[in-house]
Protein backbone atom coordinates (compact mmCIF):
# COMPACT_ATOMS: atom_id res chain seq x y z
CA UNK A 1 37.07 -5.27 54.47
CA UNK A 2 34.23 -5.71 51.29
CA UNK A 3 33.48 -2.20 50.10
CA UNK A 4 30.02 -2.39 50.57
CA UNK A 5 30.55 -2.85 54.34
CA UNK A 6 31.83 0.34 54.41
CA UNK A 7 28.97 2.69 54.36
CA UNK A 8 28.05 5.32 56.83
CA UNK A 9 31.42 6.03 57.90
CA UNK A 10 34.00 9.11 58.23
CA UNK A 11 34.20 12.16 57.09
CA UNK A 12 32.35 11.39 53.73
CA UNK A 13 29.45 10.35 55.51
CA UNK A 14 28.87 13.52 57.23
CA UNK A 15 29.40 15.36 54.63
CA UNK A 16 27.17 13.76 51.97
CA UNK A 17 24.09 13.33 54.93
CA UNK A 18 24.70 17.63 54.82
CA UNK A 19 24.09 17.46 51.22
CA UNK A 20 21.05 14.91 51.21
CA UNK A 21 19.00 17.16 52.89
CA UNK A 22 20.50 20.44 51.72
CA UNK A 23 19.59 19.38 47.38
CA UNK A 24 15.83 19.96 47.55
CA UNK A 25 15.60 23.13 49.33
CA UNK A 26 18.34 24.23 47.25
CA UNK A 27 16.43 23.52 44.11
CA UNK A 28 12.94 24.91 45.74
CA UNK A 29 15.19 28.54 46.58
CA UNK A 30 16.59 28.50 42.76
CA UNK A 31 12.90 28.02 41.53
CA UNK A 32 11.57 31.47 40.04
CA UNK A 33 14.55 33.42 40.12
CA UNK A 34 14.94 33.61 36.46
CA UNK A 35 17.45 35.66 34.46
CA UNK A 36 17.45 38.99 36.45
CA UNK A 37 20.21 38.43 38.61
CA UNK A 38 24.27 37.69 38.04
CA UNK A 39 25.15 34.08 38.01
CA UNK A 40 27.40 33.12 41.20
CA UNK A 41 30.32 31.19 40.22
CA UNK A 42 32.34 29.08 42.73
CA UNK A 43 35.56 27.41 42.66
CA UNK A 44 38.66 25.50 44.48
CA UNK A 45 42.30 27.53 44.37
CA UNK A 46 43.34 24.99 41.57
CA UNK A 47 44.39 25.30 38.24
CA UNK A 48 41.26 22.90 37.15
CA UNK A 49 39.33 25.90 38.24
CA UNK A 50 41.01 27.74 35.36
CA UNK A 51 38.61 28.77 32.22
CA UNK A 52 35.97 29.97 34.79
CA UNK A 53 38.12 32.50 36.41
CA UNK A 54 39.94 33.62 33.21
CA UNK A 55 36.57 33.92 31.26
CA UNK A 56 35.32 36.23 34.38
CA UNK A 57 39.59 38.21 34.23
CA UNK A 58 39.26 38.89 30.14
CA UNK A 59 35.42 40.12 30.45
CA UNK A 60 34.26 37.00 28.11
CA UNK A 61 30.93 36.71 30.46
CA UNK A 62 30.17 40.37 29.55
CA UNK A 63 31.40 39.94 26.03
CA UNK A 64 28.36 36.76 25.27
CA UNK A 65 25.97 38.94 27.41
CA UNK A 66 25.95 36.94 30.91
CA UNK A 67 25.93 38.94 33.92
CA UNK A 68 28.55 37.04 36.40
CA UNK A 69 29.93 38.25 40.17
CA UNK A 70 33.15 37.87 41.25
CA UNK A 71 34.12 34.04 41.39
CA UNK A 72 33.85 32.61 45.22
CA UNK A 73 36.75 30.59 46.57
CA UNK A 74 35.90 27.79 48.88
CA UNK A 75 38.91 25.46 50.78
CA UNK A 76 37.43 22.05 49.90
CA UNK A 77 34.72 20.15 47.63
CA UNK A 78 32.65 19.57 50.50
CA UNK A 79 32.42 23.04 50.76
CA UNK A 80 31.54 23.58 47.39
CA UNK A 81 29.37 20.96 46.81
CA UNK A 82 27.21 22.00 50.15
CA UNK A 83 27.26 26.12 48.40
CA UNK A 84 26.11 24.54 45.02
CA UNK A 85 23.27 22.20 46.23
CA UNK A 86 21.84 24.97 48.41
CA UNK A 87 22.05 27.36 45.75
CA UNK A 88 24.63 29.67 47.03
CA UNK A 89 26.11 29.18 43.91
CA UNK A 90 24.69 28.50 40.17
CA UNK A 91 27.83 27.49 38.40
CA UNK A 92 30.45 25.43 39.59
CA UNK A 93 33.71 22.99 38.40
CA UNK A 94 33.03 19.57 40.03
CA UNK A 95 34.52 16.57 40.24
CA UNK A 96 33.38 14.20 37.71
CA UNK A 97 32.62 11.32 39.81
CA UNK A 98 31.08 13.72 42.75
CA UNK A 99 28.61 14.70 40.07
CA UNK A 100 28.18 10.79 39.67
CA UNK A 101 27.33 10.69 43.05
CA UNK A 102 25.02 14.00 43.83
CA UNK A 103 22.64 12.97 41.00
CA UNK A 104 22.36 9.21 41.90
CA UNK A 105 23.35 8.52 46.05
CA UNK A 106 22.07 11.94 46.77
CA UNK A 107 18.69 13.20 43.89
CA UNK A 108 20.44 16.44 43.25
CA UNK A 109 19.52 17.23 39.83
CA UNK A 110 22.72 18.27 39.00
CA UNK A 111 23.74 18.30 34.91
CA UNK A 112 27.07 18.80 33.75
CA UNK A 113 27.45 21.01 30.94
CA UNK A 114 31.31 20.63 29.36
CA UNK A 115 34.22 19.28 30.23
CA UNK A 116 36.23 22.27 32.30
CA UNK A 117 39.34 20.82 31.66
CA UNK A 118 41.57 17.20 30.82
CA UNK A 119 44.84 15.98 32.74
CA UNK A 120 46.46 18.34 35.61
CA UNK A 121 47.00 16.19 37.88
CA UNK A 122 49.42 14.03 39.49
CA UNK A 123 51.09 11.59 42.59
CA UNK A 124 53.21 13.29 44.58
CA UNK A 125 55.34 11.63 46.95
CA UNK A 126 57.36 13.03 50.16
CA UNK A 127 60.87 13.80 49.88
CA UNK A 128 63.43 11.15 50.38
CA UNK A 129 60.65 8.36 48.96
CA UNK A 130 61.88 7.03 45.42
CA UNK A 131 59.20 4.95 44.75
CA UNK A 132 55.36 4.08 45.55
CA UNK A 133 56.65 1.23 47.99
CA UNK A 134 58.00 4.17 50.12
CA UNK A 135 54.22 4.43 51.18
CA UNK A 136 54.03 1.06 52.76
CA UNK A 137 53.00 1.81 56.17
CA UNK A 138 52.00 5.50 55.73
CA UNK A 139 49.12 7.25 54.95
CA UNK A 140 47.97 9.26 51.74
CA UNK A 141 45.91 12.01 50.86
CA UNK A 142 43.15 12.17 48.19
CA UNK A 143 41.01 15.18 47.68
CA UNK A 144 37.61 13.98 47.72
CA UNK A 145 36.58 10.07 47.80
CA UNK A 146 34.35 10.53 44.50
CA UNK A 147 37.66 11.81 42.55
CA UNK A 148 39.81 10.17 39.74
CA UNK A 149 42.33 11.03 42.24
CA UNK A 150 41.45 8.04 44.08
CA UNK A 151 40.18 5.87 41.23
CA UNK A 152 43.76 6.61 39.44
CA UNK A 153 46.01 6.11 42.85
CA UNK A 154 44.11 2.79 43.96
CA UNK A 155 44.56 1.65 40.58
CA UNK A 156 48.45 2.38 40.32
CA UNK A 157 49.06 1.70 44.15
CA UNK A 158 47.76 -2.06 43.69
CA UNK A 159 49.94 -2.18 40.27
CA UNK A 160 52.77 -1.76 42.57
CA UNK A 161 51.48 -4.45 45.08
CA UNK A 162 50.02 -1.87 47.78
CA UNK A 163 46.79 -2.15 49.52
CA UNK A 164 44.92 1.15 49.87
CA UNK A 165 42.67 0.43 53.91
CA UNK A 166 40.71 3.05 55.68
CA UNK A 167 40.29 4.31 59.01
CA UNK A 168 43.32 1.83 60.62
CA UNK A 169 47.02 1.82 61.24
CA UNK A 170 48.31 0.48 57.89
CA UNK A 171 50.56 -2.66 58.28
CA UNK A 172 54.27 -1.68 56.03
CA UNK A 173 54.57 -5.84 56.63
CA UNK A 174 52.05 -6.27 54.28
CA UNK A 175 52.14 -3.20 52.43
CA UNK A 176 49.28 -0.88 53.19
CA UNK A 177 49.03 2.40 52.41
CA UNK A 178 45.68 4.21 54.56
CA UNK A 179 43.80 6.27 52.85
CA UNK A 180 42.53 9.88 53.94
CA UNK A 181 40.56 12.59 52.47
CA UNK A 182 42.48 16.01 52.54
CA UNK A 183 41.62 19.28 51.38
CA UNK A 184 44.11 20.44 48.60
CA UNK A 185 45.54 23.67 50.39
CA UNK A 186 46.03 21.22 53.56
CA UNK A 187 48.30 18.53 51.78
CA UNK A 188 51.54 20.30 51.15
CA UNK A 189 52.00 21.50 54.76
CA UNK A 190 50.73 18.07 55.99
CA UNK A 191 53.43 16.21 53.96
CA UNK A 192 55.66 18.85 55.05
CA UNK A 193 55.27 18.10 58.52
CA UNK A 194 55.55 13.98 58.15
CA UNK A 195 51.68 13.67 58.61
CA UNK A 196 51.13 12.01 54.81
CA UNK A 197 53.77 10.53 52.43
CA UNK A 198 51.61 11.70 49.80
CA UNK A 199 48.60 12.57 47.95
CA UNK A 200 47.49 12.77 44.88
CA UNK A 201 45.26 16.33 43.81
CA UNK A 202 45.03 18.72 41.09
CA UNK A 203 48.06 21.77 40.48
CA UNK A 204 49.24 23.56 41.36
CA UNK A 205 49.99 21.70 44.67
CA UNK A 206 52.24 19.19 42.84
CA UNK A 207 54.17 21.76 41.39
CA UNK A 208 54.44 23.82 44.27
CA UNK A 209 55.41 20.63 46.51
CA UNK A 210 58.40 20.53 44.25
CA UNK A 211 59.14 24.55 44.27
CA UNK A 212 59.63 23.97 47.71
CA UNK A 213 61.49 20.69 47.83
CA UNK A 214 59.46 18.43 50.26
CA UNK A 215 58.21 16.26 47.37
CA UNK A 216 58.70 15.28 43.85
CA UNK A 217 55.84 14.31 41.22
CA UNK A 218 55.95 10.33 40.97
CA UNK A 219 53.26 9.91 38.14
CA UNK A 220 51.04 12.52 36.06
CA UNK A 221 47.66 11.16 36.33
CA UNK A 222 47.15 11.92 32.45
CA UNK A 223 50.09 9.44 31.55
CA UNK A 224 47.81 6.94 33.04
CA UNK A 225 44.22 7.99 31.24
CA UNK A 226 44.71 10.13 28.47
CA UNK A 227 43.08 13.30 27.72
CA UNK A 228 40.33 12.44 31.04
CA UNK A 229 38.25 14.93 32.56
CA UNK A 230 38.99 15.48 36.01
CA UNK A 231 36.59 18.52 36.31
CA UNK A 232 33.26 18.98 34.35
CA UNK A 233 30.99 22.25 34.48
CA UNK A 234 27.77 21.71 36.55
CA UNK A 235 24.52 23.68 37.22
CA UNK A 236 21.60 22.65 38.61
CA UNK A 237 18.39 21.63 36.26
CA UNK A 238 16.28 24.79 37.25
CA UNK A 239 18.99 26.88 36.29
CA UNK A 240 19.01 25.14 32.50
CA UNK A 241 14.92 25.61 32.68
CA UNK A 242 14.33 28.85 33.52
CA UNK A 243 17.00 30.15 31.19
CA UNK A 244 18.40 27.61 28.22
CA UNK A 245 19.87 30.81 26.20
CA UNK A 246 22.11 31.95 29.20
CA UNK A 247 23.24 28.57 29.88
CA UNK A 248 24.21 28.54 25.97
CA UNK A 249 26.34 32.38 26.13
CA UNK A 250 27.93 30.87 29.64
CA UNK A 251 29.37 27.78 27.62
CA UNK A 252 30.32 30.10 24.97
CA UNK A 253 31.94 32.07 27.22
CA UNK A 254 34.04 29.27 28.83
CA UNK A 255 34.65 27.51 25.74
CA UNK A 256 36.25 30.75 24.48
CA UNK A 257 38.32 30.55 27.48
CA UNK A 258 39.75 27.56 26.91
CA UNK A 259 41.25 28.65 23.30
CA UNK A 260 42.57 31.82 25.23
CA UNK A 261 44.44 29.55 27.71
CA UNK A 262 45.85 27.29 25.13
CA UNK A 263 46.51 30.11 23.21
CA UNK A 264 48.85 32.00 25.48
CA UNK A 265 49.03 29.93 28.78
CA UNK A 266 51.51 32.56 30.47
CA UNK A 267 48.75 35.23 29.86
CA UNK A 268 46.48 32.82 31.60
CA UNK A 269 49.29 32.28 34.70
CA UNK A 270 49.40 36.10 34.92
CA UNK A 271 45.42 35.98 35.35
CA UNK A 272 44.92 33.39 37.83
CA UNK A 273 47.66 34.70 39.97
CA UNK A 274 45.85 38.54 39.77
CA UNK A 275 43.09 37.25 43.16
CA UNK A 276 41.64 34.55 42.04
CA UNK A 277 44.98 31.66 42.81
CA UNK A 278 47.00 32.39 45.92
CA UNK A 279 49.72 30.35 44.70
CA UNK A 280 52.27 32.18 43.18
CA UNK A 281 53.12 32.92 39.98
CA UNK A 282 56.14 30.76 39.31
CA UNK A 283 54.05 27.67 40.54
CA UNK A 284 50.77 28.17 38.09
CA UNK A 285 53.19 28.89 35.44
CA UNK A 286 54.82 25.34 36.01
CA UNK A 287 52.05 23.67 36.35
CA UNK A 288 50.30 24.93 33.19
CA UNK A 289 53.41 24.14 31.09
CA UNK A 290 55.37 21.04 32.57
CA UNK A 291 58.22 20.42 30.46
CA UNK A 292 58.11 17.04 29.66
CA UNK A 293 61.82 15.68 29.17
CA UNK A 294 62.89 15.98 32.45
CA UNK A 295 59.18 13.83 33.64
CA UNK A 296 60.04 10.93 31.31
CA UNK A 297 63.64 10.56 32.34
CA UNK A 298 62.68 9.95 35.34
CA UNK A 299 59.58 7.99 34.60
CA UNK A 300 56.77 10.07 35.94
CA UNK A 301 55.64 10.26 31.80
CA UNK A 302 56.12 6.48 30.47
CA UNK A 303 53.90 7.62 27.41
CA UNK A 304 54.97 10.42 26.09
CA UNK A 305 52.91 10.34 22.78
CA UNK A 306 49.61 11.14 25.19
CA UNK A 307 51.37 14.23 26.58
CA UNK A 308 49.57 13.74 29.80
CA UNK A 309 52.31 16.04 31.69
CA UNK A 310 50.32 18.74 30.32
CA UNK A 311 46.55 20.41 31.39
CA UNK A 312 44.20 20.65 28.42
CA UNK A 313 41.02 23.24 27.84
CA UNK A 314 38.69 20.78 25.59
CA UNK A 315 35.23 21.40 26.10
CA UNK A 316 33.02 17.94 24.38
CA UNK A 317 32.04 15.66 27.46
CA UNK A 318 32.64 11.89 26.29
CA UNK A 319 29.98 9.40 26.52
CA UNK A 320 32.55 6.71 26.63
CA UNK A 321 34.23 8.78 29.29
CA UNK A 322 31.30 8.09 31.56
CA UNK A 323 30.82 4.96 31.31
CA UNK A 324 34.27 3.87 32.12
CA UNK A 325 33.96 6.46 34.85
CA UNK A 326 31.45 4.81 36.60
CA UNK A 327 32.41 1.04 35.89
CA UNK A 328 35.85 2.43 37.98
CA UNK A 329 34.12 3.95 40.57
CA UNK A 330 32.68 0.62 41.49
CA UNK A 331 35.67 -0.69 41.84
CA UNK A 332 37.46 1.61 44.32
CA UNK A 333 37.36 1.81 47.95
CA UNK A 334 35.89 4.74 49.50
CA UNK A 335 35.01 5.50 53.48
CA UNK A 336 30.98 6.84 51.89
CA UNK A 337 28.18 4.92 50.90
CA UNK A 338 28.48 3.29 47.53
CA UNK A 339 24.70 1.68 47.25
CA UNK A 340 23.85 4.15 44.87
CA UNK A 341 26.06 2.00 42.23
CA UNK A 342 23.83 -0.86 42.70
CA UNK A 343 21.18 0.89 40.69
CA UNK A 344 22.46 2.47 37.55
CA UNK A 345 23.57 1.47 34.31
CA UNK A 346 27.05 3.00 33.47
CA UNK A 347 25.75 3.56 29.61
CA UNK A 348 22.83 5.57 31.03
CA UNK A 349 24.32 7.73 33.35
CA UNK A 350 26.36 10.18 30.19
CA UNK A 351 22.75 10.56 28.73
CA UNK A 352 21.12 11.40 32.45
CA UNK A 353 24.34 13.57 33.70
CA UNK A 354 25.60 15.49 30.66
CA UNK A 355 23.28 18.02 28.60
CA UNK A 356 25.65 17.75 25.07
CA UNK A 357 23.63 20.38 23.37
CA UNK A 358 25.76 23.66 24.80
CA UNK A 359 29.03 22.18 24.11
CA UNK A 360 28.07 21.19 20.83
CA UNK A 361 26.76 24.19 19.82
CA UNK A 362 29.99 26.16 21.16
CA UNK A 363 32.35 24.10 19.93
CA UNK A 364 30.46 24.68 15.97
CA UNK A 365 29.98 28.09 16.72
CA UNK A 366 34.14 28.41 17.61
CA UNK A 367 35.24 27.08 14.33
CA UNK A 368 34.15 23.23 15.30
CA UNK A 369 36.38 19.97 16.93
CA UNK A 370 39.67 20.64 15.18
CA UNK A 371 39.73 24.30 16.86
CA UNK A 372 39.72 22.20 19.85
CA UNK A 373 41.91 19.37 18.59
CA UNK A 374 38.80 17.09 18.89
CA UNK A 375 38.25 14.44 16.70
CA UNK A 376 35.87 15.53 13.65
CA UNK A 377 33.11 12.92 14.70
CA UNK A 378 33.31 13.78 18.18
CA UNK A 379 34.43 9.83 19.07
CA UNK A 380 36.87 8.55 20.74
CA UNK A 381 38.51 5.69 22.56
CA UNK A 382 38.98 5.83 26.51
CA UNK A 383 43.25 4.84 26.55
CA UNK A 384 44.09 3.94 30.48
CA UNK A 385 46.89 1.46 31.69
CA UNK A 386 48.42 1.93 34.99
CA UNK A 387 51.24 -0.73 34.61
C-alpha cells in the first residue's frame, strides 16, 4: 500500500479530526488572558518530561518570577495534544514531529521554544526474541505516528529486511512486522501478555521492561541519530504575544533545569519519583544513567563515541535538525493523513516552528554553548545511520 493512500484511517484519524476543530477555539479562549494567572504545564509519565517537572520540584519557576501550578499528567499524546490545543494547558513537551504536524495538517499555531531534551529512547524487544527478525509476523508498538519512534524503527526494521504494514495480519513469510499506536504506560503490560513483540517509546518503559525481565533493549535510538530531539517545548503563539518576557523567565527556568539534571542526575531521579513519575525509583535512575559497557557488548550501542545510551538536557533547537526531520517524516508510513507534506518546504518549517530567540538568550545568559556542551557557533551536523 502507497502512503498517500492511507489517509483517513485508524486511530490517528480520529484523533487529529478532535484536534482540527479543537485549535481555533483553543486559541480564541487563550486570547486576553494575559499574565495574571499561573501557567498550566502538562506532561506524559516519561523521563522526556523531565526539566519541566524538576524546574516546578527545585522552585526554579518561582526563582525567574513565573507563576506555575502543579504539572498535569495525561496517559497519552493524544491526550495532551487535545489539553494543549484547547488551552487546558499553556506549556507542554511535544513530540517533535507532532508539532510538525499541528502547525501544518492541522493550523494550530503552535511554536516550539527549546529543545526539552536529546536521546532517551530505545527498541525494546519481548523476551526470548534475540534479534529484530523475531518480529516477523508480530506486531509493534509506537507511541504516536508523528514520533522519531516510528521514523527511527521503520528505518532500522527495513535495515534488517522487515516491512513495517498497518491495520492487517502481518505475513512472518515475508517478513512483516504491523504497526500499532500504543500509549507508553500500555506497552509493557501488553508485551507482557504476548499482545506486541515490541515497541519502541521513551524511558523509563525500556528500562523498566528489563527490571522486570519480559524484554531487553535491542537498540538506543540515540546510537542511531546522535544527540536528536525527541521532545521540544511548545506553547501556543498567543501565549508568546501577550507575554514575550514570561515566555523568556520560563526558558530560563527550564534551561536551568537541564544543568541541574546533568549536574546531579540521582537528585533529579529522587525528584521525578516524589509525584510527578509513578515508576519507581530504581527504574528512572537506570534510565537516566545507562551504563554503557554492558549496551555495546551486546550491540544495542554500535557507536559508542555518540554516547547515545544516555538522555541529554541541551536546550538550542537545530535548524538542520528540522529539516532532516521533516524530509524523514515523508518517508515513513503512518495510519493519518500525510497531505500536509505536500505543501511545505523542509528548510522553512525550523524558521516557521521554532522561536530561537528564548533559547538563545538563556543559553548566553547561563554562561553560553559550552555550559551546555554546544558547539560555540551553535552549528552542527545531523549524524544518523541505522545499518
Amino acid at each position: 500500500m502507497d502512503r498517500r493512500t492511507l489517509i483517513g484511517a485508524g486511530l490517528g484519524t480520529a484523533v487529529t479530526a478532535g484536534l482540527g476543530g479543537a485549535a481555533t477555539a483553543g486559541v480564541r479562549g487563550l486570547a486576553g488572558q494575559g499574565s495574571d494567572r499561573a501557567l498550566r504545564v502538562g506532561y506524559l509519565p516519561i523521563t522526556d518530561a523531565s526539566p519541566l517537572l524538576v524546574a516546578h520540584h527545585k522552585g526554579l519557576y518561582e526563582r525567574f518570577g513565573v507563576e506555575v501550578e502543579a504539572p498535569v499528567r495525561f496517559r497519552s499524546w493524544a491526550e495532551l495534544a487535545q489539553a494543549f490545543v484547547t488551552g487546558r494547558v499553556d506549556v507542554v513537551h511535544l513530540l517533535a514531529p507532532f508539532a510538525v504536524q499541528l502547525r501544518y495538517g492541522q493550523g494550530t499555531p503552535v511554536r516550539s521554544i527549546a529543545w526539552n531534551h536529546t536521546n532517551g529512547s530505545a527498541l525494546t524487544l519481548a523476551d526470548g526474541l534475540d534479534d529484530l527478525t523475531g518480529l516477523a509476523g508480530r506486531t509493534f508498538a509506537v507511541p504516536y505516528w508523528w514520533s522519531i519512534h516510528n521514523i527511527l524503527a521503520q528505518r532500522l526494521m527495513r535495515q534488517s529486511g522487515l516491512t513495517p504494514v498497518l491495520r492487517r495480519s502481518p505475513s512472518a513469510a515475508d517478513g512483516e512486522v504491523r504497526l500499532v499506536v500504543m500509549s507508553p504506560s500500555d506497552m509493557l503490560p501488553a508485551m507482557a501478555n504476548g499482545v506486541i513483540g515490541g515497541y519502541v517509546v521513551a524511558d523509563p518503559f525500556n528500562a523498566m521492561a528489563e527490571i522486570q525481565g519480559v524484554g531487553r533493549i535491542h537498540r538506543f535510538l540515540g546510537d542511531l541519530w546522535r544527540d536528536h530531539a525527541c521532545c521540544v517545548v511548545s506553547v501556543l503563539q498567543p501565549t508568546i504575544d501577550e507575554t514575550p518576557d514570561r515566555i523568556q523567565r520560563l526558558t530560563e527556568a527550564l534551561t536551568t533545569a537541564q544543568l541541574e539534571i546533568e549536574a546531579d542526575r540521582a537528585s533529579a531521579a529522587q525528584d521525578l519519583t516524589s509525584g510527578y513519575l509513578p515508576q519507581p525509583l530504581p527504574a528512572v535512575e537506570r534510565a537516566l544513567g545507562y551504563e554503557q559497557d554492558p549496551y555495546q557488548d551486546r550491540g544495542a550501542v554500535l557507536r559508542p563515541q555518540w554516547q547515545g545510551q544516555s538522555i541529554g538536557f541541551a536546550p538550542y533547537p537545530f535548524a538542520d535538525y528540522t529539516r532532516t526531520l521533516v524530509e524523514f517524516m515523508d518517508t515513513t508510513l503512518v495510519d493519518v493523513d500525510t497531505r500536509f507534506l505536500d505543501g511545505i518546504d523542509p528548510a522553512g518549517v525550523h524558521g516557521e516552528l521554532f522561536d530561537e530567540s528564548f533559547a538563545r538568550r538563556a543559553i548566553e545568559n547561563a554562561g553560553g554553548p559550552s555550559v551546555f556542551g554546544l558547539d560555540a557557533g551553535l552549528t552542527r551536523r545531523e549524524e544518523v545511520d541505522t545499518a
